[in-house]
C-alpha atoms as a PDB file:
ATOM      1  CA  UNK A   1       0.000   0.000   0.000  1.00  0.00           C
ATOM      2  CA  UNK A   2       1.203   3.815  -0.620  1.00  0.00           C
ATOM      3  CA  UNK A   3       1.332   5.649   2.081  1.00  0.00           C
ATOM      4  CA  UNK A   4       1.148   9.346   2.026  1.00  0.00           C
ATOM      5  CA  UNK A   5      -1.296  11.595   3.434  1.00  0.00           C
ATOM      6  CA  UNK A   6      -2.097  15.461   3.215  1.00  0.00           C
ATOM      7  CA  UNK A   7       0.727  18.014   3.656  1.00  0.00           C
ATOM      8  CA  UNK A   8       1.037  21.607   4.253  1.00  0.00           C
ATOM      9  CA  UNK A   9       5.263  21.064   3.852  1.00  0.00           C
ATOM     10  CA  UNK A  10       6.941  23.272   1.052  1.00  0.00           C
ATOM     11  CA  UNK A  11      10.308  24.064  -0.719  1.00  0.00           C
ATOM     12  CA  UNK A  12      10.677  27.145  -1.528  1.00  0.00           C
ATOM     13  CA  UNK A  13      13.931  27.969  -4.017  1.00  0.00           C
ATOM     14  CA  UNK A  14      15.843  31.502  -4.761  1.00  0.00           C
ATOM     15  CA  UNK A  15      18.117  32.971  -6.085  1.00  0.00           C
ATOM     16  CA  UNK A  16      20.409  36.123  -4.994  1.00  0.00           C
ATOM     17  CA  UNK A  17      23.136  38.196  -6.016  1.00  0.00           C
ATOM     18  CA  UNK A  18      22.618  37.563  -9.519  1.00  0.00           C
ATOM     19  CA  UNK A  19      22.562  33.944  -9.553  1.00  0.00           C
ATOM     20  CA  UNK A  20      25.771  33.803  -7.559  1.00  0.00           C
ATOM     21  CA  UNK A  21      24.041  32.403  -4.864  1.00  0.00           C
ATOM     22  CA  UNK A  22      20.967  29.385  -5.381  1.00  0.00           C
ATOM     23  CA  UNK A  23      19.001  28.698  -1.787  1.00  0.00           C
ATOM     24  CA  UNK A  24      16.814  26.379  -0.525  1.00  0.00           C
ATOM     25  CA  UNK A  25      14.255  26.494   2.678  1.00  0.00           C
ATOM     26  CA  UNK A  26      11.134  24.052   3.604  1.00  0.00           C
ATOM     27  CA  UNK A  27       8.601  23.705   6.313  1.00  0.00           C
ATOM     28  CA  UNK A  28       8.810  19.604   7.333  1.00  0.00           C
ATOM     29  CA  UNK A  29       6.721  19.930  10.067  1.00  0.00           C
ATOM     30  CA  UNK A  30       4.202  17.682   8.239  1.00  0.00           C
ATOM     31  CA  UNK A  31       5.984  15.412   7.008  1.00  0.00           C
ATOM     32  CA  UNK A  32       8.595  15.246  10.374  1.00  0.00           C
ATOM     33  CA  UNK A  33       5.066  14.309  12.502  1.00  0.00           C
ATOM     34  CA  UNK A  34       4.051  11.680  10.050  1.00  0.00           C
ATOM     35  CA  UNK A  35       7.482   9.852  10.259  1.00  0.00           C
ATOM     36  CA  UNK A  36       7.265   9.890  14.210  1.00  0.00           C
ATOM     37  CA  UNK A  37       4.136   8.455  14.146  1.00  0.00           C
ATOM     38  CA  UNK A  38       4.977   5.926  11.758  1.00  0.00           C
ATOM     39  CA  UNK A  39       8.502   4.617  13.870  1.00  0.00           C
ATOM     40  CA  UNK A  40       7.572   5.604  17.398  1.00  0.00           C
ATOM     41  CA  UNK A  41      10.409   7.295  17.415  1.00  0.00           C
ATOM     42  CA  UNK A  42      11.760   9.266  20.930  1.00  0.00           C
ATOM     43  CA  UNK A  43      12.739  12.361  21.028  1.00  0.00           C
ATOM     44  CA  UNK A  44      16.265  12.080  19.955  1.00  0.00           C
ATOM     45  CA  UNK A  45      16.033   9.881  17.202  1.00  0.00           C
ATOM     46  CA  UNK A  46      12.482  12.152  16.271  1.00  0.00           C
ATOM     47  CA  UNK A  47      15.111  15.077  16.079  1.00  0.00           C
ATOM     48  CA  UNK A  48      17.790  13.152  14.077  1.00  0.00           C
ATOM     49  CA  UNK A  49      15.203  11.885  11.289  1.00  0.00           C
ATOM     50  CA  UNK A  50      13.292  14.798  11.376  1.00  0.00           C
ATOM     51  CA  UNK A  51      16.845  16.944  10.409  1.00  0.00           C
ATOM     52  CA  UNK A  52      17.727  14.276   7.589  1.00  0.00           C
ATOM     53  CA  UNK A  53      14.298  13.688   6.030  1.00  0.00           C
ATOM     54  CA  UNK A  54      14.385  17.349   5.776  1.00  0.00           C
ATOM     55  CA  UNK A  55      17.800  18.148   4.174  1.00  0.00           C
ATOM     56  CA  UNK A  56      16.775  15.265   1.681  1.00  0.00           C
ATOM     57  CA  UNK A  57      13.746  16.944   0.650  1.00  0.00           C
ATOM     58  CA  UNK A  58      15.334  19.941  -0.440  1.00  0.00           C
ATOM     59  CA  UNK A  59      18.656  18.173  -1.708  1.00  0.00           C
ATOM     60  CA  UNK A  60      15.903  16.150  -3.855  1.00  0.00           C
ATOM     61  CA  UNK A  61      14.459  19.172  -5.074  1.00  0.00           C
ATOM     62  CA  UNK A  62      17.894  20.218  -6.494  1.00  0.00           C
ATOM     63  CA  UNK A  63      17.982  17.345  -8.967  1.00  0.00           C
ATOM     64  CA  UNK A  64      17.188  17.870 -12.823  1.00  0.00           C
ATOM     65  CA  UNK A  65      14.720  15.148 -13.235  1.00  0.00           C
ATOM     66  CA  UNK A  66      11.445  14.179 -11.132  1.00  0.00           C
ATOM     67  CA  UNK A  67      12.852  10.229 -11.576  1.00  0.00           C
ATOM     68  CA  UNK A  68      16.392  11.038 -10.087  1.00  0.00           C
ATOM     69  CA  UNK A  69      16.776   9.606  -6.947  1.00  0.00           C
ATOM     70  CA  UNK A  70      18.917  10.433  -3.870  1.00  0.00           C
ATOM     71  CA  UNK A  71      19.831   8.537  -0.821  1.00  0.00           C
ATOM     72  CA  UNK A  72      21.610  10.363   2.174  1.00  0.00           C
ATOM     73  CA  UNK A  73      22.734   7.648   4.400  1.00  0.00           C
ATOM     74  CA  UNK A  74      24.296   7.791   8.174  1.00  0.00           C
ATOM     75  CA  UNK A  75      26.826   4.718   9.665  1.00  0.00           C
ATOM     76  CA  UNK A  76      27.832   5.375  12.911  1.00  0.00           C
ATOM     77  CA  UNK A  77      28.552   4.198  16.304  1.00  0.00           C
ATOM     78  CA  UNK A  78      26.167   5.806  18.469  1.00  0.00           C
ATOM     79  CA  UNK A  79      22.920   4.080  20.314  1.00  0.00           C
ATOM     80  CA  UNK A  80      20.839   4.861  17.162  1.00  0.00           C
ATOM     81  CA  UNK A  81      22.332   3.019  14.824  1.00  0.00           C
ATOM     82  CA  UNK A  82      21.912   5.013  11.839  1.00  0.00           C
ATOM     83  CA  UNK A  83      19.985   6.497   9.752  1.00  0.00           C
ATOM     84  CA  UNK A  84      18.485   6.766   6.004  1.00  0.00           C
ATOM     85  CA  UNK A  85      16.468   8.823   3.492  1.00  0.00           C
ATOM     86  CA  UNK A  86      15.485   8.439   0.098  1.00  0.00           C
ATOM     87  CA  UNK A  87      14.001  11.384  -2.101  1.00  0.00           C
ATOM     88  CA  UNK A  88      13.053  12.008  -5.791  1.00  0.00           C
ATOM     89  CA  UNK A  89      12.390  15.257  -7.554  1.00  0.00           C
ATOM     90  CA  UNK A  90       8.981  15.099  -7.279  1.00  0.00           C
ATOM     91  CA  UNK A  91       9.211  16.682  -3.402  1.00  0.00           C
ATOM     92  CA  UNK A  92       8.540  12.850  -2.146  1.00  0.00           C
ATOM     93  CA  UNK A  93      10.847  11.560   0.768  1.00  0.00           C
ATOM     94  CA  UNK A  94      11.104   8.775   3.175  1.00  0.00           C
ATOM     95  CA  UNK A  95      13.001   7.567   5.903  1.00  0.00           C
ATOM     96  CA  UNK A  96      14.170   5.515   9.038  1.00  0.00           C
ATOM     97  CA  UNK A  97      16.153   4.966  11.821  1.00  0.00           C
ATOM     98  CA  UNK A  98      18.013   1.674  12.621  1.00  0.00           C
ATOM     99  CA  UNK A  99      16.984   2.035  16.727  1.00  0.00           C
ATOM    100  CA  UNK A 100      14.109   4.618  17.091  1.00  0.00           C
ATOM    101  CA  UNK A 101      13.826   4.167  20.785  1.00  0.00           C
ATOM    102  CA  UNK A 102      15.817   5.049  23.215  1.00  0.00           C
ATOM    103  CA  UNK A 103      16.303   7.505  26.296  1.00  0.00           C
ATOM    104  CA  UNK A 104      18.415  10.276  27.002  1.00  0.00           C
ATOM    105  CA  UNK A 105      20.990  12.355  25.234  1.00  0.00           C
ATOM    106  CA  UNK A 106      19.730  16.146  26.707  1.00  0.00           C
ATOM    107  CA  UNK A 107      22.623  18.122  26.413  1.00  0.00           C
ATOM    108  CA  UNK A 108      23.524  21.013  29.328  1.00  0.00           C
ATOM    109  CA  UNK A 109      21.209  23.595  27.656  1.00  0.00           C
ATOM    110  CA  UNK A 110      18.597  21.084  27.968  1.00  0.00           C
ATOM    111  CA  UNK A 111      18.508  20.657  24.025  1.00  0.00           C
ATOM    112  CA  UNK A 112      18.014  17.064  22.509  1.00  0.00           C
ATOM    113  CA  UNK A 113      21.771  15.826  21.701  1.00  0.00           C
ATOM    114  CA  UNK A 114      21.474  14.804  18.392  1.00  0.00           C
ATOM    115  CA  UNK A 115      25.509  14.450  17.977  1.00  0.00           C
ATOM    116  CA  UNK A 116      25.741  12.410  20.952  1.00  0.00           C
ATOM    117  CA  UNK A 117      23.197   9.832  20.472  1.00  0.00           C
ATOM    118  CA  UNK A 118      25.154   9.572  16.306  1.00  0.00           C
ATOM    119  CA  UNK A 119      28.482   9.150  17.689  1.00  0.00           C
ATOM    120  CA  UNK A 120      31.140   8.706  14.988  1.00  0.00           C
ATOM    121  CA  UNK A 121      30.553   7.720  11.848  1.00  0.00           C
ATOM    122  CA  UNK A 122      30.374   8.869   8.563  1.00  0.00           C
ATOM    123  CA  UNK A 123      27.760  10.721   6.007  1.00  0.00           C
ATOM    124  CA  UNK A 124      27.191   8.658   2.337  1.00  0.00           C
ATOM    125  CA  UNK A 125      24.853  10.717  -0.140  1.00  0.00           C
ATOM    126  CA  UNK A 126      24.134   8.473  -3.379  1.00  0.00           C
ATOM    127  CA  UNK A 127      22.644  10.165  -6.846  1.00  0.00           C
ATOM    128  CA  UNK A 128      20.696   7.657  -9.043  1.00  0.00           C
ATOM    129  CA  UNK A 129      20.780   9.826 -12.408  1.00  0.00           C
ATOM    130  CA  UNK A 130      19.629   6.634 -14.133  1.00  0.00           C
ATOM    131  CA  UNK A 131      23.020   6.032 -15.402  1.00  0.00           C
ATOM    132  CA  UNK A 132      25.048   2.445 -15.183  1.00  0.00           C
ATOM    133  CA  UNK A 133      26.626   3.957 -11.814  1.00  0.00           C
ATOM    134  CA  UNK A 134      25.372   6.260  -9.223  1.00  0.00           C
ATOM    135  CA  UNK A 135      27.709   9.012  -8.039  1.00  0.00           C
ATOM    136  CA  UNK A 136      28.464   8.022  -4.273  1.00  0.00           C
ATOM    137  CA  UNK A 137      30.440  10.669  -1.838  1.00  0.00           C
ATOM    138  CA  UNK A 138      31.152   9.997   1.635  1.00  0.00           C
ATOM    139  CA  UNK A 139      32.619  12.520   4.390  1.00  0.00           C
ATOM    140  CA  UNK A 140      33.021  11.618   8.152  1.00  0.00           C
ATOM    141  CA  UNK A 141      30.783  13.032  10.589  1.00  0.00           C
ATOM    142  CA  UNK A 142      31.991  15.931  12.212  1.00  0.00           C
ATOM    143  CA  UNK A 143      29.351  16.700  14.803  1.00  0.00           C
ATOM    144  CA  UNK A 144      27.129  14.634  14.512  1.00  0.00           C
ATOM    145  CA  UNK A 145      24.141  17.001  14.486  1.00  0.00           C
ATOM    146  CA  UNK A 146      23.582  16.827  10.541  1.00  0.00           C
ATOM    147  CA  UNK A 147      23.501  19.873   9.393  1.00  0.00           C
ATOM    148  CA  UNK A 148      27.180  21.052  10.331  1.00  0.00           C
ATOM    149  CA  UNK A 149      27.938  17.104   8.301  1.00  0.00           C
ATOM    150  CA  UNK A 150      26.134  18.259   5.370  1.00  0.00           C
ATOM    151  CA  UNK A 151      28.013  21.569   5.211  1.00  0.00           C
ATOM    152  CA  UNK A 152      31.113  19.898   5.112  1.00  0.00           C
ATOM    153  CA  UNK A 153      30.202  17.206   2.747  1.00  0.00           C
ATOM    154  CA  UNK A 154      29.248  20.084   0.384  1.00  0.00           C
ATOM    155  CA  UNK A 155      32.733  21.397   0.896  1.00  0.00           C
ATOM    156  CA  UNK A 156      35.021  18.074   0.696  1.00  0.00           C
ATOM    157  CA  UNK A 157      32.559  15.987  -1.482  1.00  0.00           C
ATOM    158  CA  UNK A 158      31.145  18.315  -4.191  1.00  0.00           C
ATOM    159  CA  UNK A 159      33.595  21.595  -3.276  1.00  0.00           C
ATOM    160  CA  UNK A 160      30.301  23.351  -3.238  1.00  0.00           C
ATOM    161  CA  UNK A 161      30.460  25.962  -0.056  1.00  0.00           C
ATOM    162  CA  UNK A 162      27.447  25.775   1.286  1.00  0.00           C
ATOM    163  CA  UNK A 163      25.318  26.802   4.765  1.00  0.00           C
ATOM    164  CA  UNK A 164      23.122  24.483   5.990  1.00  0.00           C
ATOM    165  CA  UNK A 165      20.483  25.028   8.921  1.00  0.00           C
ATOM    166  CA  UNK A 166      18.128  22.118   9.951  1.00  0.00           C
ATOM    167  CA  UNK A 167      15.386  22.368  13.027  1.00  0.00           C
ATOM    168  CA  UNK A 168      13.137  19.911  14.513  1.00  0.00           C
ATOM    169  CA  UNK A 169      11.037  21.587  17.456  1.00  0.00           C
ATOM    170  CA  UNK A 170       9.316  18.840  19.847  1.00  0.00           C
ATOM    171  CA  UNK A 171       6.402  19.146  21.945  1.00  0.00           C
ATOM    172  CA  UNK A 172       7.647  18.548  25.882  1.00  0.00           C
ATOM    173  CA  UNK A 173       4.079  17.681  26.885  1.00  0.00           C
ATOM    174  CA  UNK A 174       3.729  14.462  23.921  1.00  0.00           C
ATOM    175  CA  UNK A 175       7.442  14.374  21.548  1.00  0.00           C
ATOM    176  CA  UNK A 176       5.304  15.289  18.797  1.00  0.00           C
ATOM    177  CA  UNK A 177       6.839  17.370  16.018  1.00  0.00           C
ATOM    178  CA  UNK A 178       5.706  21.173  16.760  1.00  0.00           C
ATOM    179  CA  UNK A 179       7.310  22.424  13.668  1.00  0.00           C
ATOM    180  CA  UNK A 180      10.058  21.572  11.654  1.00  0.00           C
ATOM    181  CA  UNK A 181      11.902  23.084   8.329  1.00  0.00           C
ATOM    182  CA  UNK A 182      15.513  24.333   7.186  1.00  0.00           C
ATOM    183  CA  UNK A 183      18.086  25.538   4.740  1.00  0.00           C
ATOM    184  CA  UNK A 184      20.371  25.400   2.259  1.00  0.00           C
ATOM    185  CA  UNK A 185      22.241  28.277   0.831  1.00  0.00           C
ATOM    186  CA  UNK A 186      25.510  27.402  -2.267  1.00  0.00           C
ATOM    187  CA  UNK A 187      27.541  29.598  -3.645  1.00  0.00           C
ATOM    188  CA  UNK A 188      28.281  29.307  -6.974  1.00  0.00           C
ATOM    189  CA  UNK A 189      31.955  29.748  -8.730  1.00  0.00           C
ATOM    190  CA  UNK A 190      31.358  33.512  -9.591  1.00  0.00           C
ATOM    191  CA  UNK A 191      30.444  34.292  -6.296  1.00  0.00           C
ATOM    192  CA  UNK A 192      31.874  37.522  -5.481  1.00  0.00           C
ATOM    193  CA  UNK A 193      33.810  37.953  -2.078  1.00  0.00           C
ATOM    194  CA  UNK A 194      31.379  40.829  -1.640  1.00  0.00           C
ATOM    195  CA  UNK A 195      28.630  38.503  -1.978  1.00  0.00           C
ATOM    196  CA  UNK A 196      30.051  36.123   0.468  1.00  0.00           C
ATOM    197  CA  UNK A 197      30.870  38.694   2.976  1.00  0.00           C
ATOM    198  CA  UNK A 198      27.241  39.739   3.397  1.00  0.00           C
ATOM    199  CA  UNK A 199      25.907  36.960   3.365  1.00  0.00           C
ATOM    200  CA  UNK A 200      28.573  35.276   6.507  1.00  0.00           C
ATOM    201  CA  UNK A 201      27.158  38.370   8.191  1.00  0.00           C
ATOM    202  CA  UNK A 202      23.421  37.921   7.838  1.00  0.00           C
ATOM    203  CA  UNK A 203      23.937  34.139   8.745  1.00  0.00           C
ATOM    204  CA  UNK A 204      25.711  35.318  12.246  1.00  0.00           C
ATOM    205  CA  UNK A 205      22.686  36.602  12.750  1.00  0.00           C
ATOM    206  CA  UNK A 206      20.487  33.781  12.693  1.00  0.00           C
ATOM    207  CA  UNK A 207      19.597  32.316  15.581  1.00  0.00           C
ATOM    208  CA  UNK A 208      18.811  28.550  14.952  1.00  0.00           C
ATOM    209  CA  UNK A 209      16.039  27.617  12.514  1.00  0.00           C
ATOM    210  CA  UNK A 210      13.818  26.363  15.065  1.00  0.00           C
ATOM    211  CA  UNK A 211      13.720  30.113  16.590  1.00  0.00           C
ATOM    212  CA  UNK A 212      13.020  31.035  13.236  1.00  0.00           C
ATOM    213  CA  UNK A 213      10.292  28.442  12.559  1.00  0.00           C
ATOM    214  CA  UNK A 214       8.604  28.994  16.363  1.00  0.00           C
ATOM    215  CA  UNK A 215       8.113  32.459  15.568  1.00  0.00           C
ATOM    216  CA  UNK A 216       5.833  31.635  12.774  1.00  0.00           C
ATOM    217  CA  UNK A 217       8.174  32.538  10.002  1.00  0.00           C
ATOM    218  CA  UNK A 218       7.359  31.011   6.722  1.00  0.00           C
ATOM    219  CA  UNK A 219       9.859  29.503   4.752  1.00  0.00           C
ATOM    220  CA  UNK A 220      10.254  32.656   2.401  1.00  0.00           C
ATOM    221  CA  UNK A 221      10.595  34.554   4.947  1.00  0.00           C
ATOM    222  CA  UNK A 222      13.649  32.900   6.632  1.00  0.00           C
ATOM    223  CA  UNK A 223      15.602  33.111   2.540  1.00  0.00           C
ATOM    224  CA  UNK A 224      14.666  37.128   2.614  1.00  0.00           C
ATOM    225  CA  UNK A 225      16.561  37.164   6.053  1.00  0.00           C
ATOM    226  CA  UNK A 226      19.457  35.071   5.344  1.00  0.00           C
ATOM    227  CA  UNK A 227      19.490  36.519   1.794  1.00  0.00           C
ATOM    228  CA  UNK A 228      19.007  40.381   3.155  1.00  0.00           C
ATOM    229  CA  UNK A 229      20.320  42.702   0.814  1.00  0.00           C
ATOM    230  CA  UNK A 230      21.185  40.238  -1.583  1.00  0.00           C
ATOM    231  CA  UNK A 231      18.859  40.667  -4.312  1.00  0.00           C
ATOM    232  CA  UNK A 232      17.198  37.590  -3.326  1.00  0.00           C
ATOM    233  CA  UNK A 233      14.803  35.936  -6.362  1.00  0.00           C
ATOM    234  CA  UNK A 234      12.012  33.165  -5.548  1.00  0.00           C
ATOM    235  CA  UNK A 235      12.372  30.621  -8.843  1.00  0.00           C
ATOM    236  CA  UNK A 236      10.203  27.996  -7.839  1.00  0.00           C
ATOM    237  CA  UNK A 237       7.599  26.885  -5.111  1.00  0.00           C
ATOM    238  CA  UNK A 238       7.002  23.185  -4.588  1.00  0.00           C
ATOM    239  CA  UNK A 239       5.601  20.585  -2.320  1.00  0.00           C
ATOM    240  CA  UNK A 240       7.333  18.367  -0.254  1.00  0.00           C
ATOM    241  CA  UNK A 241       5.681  15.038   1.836  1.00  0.00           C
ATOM    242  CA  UNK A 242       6.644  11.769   3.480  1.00  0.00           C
ATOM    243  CA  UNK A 243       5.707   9.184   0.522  1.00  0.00           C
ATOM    244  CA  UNK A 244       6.397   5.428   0.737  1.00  0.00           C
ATOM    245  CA  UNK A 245       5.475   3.071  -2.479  1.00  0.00           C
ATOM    246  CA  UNK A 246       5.960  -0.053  -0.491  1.00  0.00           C
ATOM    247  CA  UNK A 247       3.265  -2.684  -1.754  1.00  0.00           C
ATOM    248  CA  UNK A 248       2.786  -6.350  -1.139  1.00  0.00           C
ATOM    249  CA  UNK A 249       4.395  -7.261  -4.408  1.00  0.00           C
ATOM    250  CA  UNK A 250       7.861  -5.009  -3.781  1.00  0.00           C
ATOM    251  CA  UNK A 251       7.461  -7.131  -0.005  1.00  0.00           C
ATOM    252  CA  UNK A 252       7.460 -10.086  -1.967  1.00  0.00           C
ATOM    253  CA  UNK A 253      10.733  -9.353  -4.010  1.00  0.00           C
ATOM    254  CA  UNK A 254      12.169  -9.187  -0.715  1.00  0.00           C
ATOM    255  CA  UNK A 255      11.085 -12.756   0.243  1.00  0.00           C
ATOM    256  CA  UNK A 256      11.903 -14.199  -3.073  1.00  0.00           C
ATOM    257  CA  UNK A 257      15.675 -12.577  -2.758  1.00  0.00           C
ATOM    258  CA  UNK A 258      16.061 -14.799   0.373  1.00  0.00           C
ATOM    259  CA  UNK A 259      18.518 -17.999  -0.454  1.00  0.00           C
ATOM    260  CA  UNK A 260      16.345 -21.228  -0.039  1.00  0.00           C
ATOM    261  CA  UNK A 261      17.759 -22.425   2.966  1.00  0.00           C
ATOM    262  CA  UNK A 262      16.100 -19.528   4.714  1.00  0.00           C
ATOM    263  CA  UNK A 263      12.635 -19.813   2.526  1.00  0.00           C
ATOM    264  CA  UNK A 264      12.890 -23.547   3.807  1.00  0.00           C
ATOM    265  CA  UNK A 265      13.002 -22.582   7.597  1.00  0.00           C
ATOM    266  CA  UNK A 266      10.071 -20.103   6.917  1.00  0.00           C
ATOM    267  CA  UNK A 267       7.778 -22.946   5.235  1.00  0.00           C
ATOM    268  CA  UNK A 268       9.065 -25.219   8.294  1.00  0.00           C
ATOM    269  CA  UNK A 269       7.523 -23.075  10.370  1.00  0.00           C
ATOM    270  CA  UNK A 270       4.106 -23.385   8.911  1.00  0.00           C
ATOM    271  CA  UNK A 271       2.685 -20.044   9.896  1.00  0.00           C
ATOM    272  CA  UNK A 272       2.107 -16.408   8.410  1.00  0.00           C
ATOM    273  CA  UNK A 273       5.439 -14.829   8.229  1.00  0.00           C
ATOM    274  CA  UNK A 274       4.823 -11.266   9.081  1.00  0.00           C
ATOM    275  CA  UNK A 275       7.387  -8.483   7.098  1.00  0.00           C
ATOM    276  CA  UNK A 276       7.566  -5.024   7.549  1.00  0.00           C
ATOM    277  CA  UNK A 277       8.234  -2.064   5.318  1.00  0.00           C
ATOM    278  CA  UNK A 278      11.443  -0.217   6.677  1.00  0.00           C
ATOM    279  CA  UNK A 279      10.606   3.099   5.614  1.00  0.00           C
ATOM    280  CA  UNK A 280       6.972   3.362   6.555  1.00  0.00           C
ATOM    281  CA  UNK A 281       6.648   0.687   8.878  1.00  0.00           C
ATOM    282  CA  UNK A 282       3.334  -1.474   7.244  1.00  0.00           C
ATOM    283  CA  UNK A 283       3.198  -4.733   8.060  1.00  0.00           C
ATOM    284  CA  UNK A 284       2.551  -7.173   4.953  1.00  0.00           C
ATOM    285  CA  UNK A 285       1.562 -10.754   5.999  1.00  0.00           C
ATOM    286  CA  UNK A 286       2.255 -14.075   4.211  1.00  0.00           C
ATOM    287  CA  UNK A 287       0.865 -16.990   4.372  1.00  0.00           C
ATOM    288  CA  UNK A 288       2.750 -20.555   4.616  1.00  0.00           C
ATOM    289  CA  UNK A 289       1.217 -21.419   1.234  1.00  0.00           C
ATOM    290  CA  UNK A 290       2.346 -18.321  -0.352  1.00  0.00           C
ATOM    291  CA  UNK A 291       5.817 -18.778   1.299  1.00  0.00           C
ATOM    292  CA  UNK A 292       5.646 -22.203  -0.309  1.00  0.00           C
ATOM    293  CA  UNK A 293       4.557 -20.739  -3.862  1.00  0.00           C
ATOM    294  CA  UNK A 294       7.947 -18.392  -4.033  1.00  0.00           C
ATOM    295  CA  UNK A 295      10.179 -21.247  -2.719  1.00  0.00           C
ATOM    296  CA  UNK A 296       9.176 -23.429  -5.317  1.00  0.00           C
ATOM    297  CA  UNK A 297       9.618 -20.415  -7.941  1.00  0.00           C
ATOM    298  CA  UNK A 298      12.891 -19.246  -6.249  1.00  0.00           C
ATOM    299  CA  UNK A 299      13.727 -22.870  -7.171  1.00  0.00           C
ATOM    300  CA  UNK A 300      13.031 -23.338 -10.998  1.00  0.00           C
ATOM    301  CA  UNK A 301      14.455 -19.904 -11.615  1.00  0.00           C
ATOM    302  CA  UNK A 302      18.048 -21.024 -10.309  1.00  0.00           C
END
């Protein structure tokens, strides 16, 4: 089954400075809620997917063609395992997180420690352009709270300097998403050092997004700030939403990719084998006869 469901989130893209400067910003407030509800996540691991589903959605966006698809994927050491995203062009995105429960990880300001609960590890982001190969780049995480990684992925990976701001507010009463969004601002190879000057200064004086985003600004609204004085542009207004095209046949796939000795166990068994969608979390169920259909095909097509 699909899943999606009805979404206020948007990407908004600009322009400044003459086109020496392309920037992104979304509201993922929507879209951040859905995926908590879907995982169960706590409120760290709420935080972490809530920052990378939303950096994928506009890093999506940036792609040429509404098939292209990117995958921004986390390793590392810390208690929640890691993370991953998928997006297209088309504004859908999806996502998980190996452990979504867990406790803990406030930091001294009282502010949900993202970095901590990651750990070490590094940052892969892989761009299906529907060639033989996808372009792969990986950069070690340096903080661990995603947005600071993505920056310097931009820089190492694709020497594209870039600004990135991502903000997941929470709830304290439930750990439900209150509201959720971010940026991206990249300077292209003309960029002036004017250009860059002003803009390092109107970015020192942004708070954090999600003291942006509580105050009710609109994701417009936060690109006219950062982009103050820059002749900022809007190109393009899209939607954005959590979107999962799991089905029971794609579930299947999954069985039938299992070697036999495993499809044996499961017919041994003799009950429904229950499998569950990573990214969205439905549960598909399978009978022992159908278990016993795909054996016997994943044995004449040896």
């Amino acid at each position: 089954m699909e899943k999606e469901y009805k979404s206020n989130d948007y990407i908004v893209r600009m322009t400044a400075a003459g086109l020496q400067l392309r920037a992104f910003a979304i509201s993922s407030g929507d879209m951040c809620e859905f995926a908590r509800s879907c995982h169960g996540t706590s409120p760290v691991a709420t935080a972490a997917l809530g920052r990378l589903l939303t950096a994928g959605a506009m890093m999506g966006s940036m792609q040429k063609n509404a098939a292209d698809m990117l995958t921004l994927q986390i390793r590392c050491d810390g208690p929640i395992g890691g993370l991953t995203v998928t997006a297209d062009g088309k504004g859908h995105v999806k996502g998980y997180v190996n452990n979504p429960v867990f406790e803990g990880y406030a930091r001294a300001d009282h502010k949900l420690d993202v970095g901590g609960a990651l750990g070490y590890g590094t940052l892969t982001v892989i761009r299906d352009l529907g060639l033989k190969e996808p372009f792969a780049g990986t950069s070690e995480l340096v903080t661990g709270e995603i947005a600071e990684d993505l920056t310097y992925y931009f820089a190492t990976s694709e020497q594209i300097p870039s600004a990135v701001g991502l903000g997941v507010l929470l709830k304290k009463e439930t750990g439900e998403v209150k509201c959720a969004g971010g940026f991206i601002i990249q300077a292209m190879p003309e960029a002036s050092d004017e250009t860059l000057t002003r803009l390092e200064q109107n970015l020192a004086g942004v708070t954090s997004v999600t003291d942006l985003l509580d105050r009710g600004m609109s994701p417009e609204q936060i690109l006219e700030q950062i982009l103050e004085g820059l002749d900022p542009k809007t190109e393009q207004r899209s939607e954005s939403v959590f979107y999962c095209d799991c089905s029971r046949k794609k579930i299947a796939k999954v069985l039938y990719s299992l070697n036999e000795k495993d499809l044996a166990e499961l017919m041994e068994e003799d009950r429904d084998v229950e499998v569950k969608c990573h990214f969205c979390n439905s549960a598909y169920q399978f009978s022992p006869d159908t278990i016993r259909e795909i054996y016997e095909e994943r044995k004449k097509d040896r």
